[in-house]
N, C-alpha and C. Protein backbone atom coordinates (compact mmCIF):
# COMPACT_ATOMS: atom_id res chain seq x y z
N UNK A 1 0.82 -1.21 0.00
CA UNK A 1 0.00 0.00 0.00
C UNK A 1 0.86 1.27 0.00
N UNK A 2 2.31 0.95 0.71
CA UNK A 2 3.10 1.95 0.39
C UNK A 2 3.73 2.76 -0.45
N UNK A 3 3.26 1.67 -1.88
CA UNK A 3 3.47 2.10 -2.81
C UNK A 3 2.27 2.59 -3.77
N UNK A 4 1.32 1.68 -3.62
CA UNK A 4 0.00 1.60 -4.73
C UNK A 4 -0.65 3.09 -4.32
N UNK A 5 -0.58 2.94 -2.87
CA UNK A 5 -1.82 4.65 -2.94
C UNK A 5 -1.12 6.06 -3.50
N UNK A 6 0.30 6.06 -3.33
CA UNK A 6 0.56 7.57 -3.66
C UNK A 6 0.72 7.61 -5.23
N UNK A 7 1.02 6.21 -5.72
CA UNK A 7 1.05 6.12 -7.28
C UNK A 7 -0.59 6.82 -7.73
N UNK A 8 -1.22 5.93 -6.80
CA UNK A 8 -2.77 5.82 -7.47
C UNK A 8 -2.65 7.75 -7.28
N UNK A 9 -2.54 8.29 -6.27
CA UNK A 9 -2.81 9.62 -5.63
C UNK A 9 -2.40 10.28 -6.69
N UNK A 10 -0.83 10.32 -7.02
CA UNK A 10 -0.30 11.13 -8.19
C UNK A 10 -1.28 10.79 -9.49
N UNK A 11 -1.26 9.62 -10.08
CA UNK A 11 -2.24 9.75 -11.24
C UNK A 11 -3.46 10.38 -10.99
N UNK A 12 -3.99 10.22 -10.27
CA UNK A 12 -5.72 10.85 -9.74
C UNK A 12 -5.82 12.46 -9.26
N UNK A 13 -4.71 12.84 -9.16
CA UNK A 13 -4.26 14.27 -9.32
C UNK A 13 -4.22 14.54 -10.00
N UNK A 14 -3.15 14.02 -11.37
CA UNK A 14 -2.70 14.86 -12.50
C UNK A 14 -3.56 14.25 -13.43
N UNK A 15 -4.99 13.67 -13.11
CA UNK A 15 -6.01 13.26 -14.05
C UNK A 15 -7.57 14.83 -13.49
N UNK A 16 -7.34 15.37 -11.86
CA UNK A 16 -8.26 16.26 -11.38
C UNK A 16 -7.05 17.21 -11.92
N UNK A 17 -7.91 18.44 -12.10
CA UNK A 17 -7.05 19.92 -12.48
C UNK A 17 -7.10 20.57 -10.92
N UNK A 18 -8.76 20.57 -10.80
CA UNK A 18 -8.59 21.27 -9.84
C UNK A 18 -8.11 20.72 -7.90
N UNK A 19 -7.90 19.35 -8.41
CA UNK A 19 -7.25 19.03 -7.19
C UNK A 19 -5.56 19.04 -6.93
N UNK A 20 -5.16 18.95 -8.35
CA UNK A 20 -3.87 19.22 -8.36
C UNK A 20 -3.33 20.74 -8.21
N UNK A 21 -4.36 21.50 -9.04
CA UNK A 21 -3.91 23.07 -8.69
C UNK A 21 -3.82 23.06 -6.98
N UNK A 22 -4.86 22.68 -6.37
CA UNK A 22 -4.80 22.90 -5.01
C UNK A 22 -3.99 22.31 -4.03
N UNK A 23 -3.28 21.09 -4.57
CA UNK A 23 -2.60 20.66 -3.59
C UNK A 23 -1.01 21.28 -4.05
N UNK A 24 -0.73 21.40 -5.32
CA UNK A 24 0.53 22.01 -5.96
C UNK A 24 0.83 23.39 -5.71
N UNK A 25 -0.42 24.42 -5.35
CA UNK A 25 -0.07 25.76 -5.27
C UNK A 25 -0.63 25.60 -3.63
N UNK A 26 -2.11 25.70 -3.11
CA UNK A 26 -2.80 26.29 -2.11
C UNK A 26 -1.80 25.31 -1.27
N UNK A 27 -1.98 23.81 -1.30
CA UNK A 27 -1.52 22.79 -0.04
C UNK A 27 -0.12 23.12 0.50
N UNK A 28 0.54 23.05 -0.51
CA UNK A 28 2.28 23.27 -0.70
C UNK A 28 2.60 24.48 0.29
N UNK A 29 1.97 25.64 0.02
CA UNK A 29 2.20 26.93 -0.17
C UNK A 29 1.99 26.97 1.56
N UNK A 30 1.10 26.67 1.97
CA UNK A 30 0.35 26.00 3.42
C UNK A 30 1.38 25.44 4.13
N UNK A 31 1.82 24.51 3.68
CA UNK A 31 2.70 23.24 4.19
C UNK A 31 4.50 23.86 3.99
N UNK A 32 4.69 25.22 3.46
CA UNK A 32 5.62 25.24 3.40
C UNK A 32 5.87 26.90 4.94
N UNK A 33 4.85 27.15 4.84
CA UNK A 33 4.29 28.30 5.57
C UNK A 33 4.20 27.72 7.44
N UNK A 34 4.29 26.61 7.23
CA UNK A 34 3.60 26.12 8.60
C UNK A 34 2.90 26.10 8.91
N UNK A 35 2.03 26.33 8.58
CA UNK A 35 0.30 25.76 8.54
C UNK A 35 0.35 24.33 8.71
N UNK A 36 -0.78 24.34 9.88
CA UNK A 36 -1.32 22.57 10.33
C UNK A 36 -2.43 22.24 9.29
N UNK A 37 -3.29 23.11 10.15
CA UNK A 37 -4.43 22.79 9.97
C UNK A 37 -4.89 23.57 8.71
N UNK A 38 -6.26 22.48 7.93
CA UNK A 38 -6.71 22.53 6.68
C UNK A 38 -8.48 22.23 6.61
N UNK A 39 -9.11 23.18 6.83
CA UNK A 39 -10.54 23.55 7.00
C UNK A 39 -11.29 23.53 5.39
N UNK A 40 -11.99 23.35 5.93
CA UNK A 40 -13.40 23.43 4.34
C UNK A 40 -13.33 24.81 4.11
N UNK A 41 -13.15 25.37 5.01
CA UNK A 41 -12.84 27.13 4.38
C UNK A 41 -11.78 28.16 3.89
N UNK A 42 -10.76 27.25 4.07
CA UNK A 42 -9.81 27.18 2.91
C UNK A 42 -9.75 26.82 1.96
N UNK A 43 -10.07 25.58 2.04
CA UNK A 43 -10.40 25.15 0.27
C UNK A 43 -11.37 25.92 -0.23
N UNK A 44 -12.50 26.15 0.29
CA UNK A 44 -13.82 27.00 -0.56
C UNK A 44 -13.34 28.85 -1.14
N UNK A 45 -12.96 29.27 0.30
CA UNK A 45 -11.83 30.29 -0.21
C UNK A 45 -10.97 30.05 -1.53
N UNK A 46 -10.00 28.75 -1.62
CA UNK A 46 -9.47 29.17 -2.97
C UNK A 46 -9.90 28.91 -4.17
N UNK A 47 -11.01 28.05 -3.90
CA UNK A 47 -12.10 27.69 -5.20
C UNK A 47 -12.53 28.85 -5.56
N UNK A 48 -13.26 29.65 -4.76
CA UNK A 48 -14.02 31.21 -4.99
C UNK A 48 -12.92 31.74 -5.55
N UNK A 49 -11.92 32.06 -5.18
CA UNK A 49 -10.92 32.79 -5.91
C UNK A 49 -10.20 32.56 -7.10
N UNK A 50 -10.40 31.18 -7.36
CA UNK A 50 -9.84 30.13 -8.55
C UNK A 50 -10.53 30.41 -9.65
N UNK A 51 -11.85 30.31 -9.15
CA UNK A 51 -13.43 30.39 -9.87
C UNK A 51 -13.17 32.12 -10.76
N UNK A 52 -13.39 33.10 -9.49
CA UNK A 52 -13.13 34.45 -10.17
C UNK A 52 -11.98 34.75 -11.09
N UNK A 53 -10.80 34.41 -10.87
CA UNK A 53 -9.75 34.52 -11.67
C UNK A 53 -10.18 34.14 -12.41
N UNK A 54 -10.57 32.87 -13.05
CA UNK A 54 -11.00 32.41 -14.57
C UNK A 54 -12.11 32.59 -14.89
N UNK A 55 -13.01 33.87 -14.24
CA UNK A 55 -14.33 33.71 -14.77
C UNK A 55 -15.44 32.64 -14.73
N UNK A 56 -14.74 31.85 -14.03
CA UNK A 56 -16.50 30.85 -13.52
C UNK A 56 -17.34 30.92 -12.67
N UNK A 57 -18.34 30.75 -12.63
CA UNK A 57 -19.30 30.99 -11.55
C UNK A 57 -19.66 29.41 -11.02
N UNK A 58 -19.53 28.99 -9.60
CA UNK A 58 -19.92 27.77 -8.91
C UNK A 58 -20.60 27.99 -7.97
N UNK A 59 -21.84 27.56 -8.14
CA UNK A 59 -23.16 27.80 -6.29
C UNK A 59 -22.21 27.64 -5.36
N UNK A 60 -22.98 28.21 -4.18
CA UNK A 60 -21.74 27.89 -2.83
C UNK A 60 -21.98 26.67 -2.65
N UNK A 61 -23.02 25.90 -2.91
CA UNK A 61 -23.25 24.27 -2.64
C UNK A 61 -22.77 23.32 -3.38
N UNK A 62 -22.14 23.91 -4.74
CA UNK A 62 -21.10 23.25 -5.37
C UNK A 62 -19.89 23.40 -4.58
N UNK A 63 -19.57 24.60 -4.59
CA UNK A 63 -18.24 25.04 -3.71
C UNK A 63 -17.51 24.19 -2.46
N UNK A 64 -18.73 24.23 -1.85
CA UNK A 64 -18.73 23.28 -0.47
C UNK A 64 -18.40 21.87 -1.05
N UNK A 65 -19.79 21.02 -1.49
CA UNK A 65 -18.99 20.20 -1.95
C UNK A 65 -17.73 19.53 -2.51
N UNK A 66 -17.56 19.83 -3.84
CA UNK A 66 -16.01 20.00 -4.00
C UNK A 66 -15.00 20.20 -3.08
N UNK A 67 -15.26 21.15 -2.64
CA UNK A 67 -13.91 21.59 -0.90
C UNK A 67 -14.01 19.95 -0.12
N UNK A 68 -15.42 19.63 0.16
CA UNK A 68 -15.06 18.28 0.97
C UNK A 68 -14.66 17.24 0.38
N UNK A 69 -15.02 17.00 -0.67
CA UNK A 69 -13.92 15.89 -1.70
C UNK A 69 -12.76 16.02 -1.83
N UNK A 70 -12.55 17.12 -1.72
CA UNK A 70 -11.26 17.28 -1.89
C UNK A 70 -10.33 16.96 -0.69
N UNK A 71 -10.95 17.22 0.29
CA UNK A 71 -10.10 17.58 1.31
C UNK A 71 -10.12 15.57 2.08
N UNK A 72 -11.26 14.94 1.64
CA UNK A 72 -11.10 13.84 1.62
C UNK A 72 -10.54 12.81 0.96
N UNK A 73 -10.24 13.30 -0.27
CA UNK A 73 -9.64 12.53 -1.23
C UNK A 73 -7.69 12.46 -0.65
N UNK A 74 -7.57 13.93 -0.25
CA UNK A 74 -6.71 14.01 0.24
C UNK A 74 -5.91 13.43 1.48
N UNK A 75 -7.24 13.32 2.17
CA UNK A 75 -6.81 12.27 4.00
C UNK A 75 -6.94 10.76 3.10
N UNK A 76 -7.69 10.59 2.41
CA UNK A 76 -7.80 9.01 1.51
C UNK A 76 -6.31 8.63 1.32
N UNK A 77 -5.89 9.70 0.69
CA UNK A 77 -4.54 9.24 0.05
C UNK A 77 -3.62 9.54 1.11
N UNK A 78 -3.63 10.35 1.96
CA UNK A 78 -2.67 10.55 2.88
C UNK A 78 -1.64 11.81 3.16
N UNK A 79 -2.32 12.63 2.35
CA UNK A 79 -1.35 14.13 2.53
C UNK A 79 -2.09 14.90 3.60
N UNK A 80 -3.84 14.46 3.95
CA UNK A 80 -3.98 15.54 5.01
C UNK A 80 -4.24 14.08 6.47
N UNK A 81 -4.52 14.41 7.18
CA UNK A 81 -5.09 13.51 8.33
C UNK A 81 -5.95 13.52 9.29
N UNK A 82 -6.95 13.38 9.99
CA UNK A 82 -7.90 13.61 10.87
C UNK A 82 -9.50 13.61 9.77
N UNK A 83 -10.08 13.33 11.04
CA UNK A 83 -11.81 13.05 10.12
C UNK A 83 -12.48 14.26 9.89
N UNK A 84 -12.67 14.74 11.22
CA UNK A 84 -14.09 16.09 11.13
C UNK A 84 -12.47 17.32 10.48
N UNK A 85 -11.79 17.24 11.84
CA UNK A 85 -10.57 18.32 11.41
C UNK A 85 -9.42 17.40 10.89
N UNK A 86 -9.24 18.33 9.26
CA UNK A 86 -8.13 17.94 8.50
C UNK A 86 -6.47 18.52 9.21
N UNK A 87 -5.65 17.93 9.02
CA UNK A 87 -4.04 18.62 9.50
C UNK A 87 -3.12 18.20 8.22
N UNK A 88 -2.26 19.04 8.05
CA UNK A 88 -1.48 18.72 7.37
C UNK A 88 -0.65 16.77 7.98
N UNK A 89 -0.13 16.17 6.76
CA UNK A 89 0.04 14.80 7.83
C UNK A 89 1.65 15.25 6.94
N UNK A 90 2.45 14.33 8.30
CA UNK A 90 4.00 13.95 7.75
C UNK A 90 3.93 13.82 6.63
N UNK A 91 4.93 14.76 5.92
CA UNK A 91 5.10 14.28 4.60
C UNK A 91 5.98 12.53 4.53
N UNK A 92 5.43 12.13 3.64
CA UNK A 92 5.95 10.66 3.73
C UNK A 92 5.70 9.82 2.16
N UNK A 93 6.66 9.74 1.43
CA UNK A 93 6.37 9.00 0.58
C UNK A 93 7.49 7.96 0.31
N UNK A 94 6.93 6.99 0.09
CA UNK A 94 8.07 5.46 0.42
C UNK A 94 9.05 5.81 -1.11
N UNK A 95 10.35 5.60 -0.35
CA UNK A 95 10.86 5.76 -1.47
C UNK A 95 10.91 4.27 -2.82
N UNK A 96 10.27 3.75 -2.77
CA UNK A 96 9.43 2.37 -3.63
C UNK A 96 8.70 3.83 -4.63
N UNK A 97 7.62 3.83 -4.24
CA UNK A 97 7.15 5.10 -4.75
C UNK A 97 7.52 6.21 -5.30
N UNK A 98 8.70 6.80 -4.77
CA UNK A 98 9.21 7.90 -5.27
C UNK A 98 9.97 7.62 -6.68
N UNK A 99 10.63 6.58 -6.57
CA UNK A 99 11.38 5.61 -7.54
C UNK A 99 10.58 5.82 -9.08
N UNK A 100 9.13 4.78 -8.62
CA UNK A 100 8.42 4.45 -10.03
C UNK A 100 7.72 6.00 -10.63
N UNK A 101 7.50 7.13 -9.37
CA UNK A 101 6.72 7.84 -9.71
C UNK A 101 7.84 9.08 -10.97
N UNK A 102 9.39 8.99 -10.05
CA UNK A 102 10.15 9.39 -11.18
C UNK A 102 10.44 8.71 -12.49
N UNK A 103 10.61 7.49 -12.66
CA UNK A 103 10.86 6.55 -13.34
C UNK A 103 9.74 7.43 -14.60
N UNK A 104 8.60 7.72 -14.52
CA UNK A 104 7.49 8.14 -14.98
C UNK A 104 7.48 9.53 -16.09
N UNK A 105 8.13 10.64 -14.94
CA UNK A 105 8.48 11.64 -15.53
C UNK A 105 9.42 12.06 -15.92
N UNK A 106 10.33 11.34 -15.91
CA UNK A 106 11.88 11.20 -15.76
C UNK A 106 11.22 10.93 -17.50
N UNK A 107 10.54 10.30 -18.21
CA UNK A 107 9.99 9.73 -19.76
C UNK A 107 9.44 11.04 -20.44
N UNK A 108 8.83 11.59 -19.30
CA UNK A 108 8.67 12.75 -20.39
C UNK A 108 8.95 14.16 -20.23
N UNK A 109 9.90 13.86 -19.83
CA UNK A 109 11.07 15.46 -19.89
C UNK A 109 12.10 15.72 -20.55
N UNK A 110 11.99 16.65 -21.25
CA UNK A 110 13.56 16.34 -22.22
C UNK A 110 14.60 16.61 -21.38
N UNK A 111 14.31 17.54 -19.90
CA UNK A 111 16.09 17.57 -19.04
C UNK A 111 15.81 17.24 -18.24
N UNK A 112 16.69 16.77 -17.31
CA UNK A 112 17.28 15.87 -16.29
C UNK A 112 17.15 17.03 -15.14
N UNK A 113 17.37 17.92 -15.32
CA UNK A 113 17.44 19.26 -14.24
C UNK A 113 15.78 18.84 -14.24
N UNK A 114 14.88 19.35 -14.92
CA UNK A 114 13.17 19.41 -14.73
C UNK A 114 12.90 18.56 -14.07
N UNK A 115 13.54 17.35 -13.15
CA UNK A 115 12.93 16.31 -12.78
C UNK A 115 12.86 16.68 -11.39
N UNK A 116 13.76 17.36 -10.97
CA UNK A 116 14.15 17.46 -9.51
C UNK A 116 13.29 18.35 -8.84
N UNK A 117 13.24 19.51 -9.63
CA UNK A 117 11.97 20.51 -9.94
C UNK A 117 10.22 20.59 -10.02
N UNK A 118 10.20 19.61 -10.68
CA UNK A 118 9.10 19.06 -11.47
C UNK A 118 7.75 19.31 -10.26
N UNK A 119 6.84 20.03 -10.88
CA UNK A 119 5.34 20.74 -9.92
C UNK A 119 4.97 18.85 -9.07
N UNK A 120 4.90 18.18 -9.83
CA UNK A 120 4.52 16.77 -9.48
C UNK A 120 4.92 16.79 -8.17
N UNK A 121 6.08 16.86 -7.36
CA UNK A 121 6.40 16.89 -6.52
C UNK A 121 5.82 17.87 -5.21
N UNK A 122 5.08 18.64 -5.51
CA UNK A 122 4.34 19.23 -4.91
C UNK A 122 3.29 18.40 -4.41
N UNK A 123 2.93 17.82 -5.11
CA UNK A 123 1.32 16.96 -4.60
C UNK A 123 1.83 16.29 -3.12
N UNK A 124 3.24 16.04 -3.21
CA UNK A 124 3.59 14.89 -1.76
C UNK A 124 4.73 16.03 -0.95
N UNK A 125 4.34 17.77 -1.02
CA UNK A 125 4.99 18.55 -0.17
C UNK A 125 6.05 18.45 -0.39
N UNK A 126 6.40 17.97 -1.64
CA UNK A 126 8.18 17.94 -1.20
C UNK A 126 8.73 19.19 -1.96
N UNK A 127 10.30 19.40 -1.58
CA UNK A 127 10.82 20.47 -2.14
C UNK A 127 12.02 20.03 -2.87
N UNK A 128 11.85 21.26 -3.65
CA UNK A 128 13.29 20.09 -4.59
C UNK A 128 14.68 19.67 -4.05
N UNK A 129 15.19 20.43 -2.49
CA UNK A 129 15.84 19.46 -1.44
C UNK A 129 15.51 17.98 -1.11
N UNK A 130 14.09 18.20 -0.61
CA UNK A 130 13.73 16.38 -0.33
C UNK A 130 13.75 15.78 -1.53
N UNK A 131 13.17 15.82 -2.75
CA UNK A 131 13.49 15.56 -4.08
C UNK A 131 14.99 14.76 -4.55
N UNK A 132 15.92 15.87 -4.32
CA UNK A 132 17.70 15.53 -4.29
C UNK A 132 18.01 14.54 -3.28
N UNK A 133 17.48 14.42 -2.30
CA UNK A 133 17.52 13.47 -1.08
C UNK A 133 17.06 12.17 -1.58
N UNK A 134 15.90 12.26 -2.11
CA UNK A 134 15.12 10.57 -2.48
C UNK A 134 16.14 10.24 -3.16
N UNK A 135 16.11 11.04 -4.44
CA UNK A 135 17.28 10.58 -5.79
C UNK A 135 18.30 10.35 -4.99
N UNK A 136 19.05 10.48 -4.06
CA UNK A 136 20.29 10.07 -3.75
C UNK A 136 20.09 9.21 -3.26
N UNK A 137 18.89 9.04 -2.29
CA UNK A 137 18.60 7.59 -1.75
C UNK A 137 18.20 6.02 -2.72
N UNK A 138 17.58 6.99 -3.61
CA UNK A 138 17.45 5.69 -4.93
C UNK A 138 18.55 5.42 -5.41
N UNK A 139 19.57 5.75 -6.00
CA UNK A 139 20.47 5.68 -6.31
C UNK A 139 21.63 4.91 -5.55
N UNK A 140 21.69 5.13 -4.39
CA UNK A 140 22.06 4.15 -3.33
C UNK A 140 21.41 2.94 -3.22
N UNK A 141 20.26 2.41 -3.43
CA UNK A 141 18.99 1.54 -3.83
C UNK A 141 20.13 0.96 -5.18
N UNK A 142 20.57 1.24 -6.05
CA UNK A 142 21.05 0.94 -7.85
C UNK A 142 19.51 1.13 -7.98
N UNK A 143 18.83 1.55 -7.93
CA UNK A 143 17.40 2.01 -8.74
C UNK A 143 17.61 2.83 -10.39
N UNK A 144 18.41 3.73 -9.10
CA UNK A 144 18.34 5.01 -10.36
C UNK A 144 20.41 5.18 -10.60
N UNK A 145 20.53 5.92 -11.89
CA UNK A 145 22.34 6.44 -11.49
C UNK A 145 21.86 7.94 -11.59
N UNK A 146 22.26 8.50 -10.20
CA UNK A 146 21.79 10.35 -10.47
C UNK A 146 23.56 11.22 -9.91
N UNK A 147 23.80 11.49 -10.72
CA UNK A 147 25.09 12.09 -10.60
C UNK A 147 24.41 13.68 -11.07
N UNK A 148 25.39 14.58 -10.66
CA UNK A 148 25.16 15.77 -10.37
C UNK A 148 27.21 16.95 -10.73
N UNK A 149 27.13 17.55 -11.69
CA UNK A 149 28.19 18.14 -11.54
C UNK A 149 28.07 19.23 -12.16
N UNK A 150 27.82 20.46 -10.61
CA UNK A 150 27.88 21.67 -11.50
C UNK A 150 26.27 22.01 -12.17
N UNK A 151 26.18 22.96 -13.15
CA UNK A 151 24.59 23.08 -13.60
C UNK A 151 24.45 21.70 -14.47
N UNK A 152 25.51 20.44 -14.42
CA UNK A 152 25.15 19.10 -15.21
C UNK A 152 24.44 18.16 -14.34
N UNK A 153 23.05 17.99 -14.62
CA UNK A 153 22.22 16.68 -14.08
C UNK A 153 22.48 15.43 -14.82
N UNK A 154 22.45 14.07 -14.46
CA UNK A 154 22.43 13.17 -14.86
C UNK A 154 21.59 11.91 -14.49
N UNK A 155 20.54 11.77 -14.78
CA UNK A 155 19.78 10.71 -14.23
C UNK A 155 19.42 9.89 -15.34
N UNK A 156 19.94 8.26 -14.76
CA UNK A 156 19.54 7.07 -15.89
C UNK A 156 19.01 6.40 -14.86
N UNK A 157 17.89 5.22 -15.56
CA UNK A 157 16.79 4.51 -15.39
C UNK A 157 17.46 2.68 -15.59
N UNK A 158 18.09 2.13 -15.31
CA UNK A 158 18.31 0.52 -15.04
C UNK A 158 17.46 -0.07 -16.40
N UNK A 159 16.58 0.32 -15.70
CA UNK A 159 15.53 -0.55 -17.09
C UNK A 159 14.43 0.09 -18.22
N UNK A 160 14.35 -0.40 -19.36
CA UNK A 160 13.43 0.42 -20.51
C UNK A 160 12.25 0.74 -20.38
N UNK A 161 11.41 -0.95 -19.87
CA UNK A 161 10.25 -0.64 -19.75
C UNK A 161 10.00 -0.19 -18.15
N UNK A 162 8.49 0.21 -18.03
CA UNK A 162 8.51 0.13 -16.66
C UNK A 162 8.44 -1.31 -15.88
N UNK A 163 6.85 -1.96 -16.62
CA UNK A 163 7.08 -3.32 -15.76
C UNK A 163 8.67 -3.98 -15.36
N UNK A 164 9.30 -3.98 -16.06
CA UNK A 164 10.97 -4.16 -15.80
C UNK A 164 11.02 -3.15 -14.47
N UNK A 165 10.99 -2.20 -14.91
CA UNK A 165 11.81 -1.19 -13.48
C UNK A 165 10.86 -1.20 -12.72
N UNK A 166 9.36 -1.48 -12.54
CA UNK A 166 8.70 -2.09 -11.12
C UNK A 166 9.62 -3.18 -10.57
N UNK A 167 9.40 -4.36 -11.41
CA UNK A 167 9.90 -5.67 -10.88
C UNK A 167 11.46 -5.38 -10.55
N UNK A 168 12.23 -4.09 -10.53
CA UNK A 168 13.76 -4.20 -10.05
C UNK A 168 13.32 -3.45 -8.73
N UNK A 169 12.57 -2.35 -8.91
CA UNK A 169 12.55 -1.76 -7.65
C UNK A 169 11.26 -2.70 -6.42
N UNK A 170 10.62 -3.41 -7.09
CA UNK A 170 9.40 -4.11 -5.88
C UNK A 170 10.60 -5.26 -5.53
N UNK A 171 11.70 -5.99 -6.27
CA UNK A 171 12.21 -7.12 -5.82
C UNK A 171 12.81 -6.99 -4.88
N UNK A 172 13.45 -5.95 -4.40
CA UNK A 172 14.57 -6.00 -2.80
C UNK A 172 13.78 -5.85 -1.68
């Protein structure tokens, strides 16, 4: 599960717009601020404001809704925690996970620098410090080879396909 939910989480993000805008800009932004706690009236706040910036109009009973899916989808997967009151939770993503989820975008980036960077990484709070940290930890793993010299990135992948580079990184 340590691996399957944040995979599932990242795809089911970057398949919602507006759950990814919110956890990539509003959550992050929160979580980098020190902010715990994460209320239905924050999220509805940045929907209303999301909404006006682009010109849409959403009932407040849409609004609401949405805010609580969201904010559940989010304790589902594990970035917020608590039932009635949401909190920011430990950031935590197994590095099993971090592995396949780069393995992923690492395919469709033409540079090696964009990976470390990459908004994706936002969805699981991380910064492109913890980012450089996993990669070094994968790499220690033989997962990944991530060498670094200077403004030169270097990151190679063991194997072509993925099922291959699941089955290297699920086998240890």
């Amino acid at each position: 599960m340590e691996v399957v939910v944040p995979f599932y989480y990242w795809i089911t993000a970057r398949a919602e717009t507006i759950l990814y805008r919110f956890a990539t800009e509003e959550l992050y932004s929160m979580a980098r601020s020190g902010a715990v706690g994460v209320g239905t009236s924050d999220v509805t706040n940045w929907i209303t404001k999301t909404c006006k910036e682009e010109g849409k109009t959403w009932s407040d009973i849409v609004i609401i809704k949405v805010a609580r899916a969201m904010l559940a989808a989010l304790r589902d997967f594990g970035v917020l925690s608590g039932s009635s009151k949401k909190s920011i939770a430990a950031s935590h993503l197994s590095l099993e996970a971090f592995a396949l989820i780069a393995w992923c975008l690492r395919n469709q980036l033409e540079d090696n620098r964009d990976l470390k960077t990459h908004p994706d990484w936002r969805l699981f709070l991380l910064s492109p410090d913890n980012v450089e940290r996993l990669l070094l930890e994968a790499h220690q793993h033989g997962w990944l080879h991530y060498q670094v010299a200077g403004a030169v990135t270097r990151i190679e992948f063991p194997s072509l396909t993925f099922n291959d580079f699941v089955r290297h990184v699920l086998s240890r």
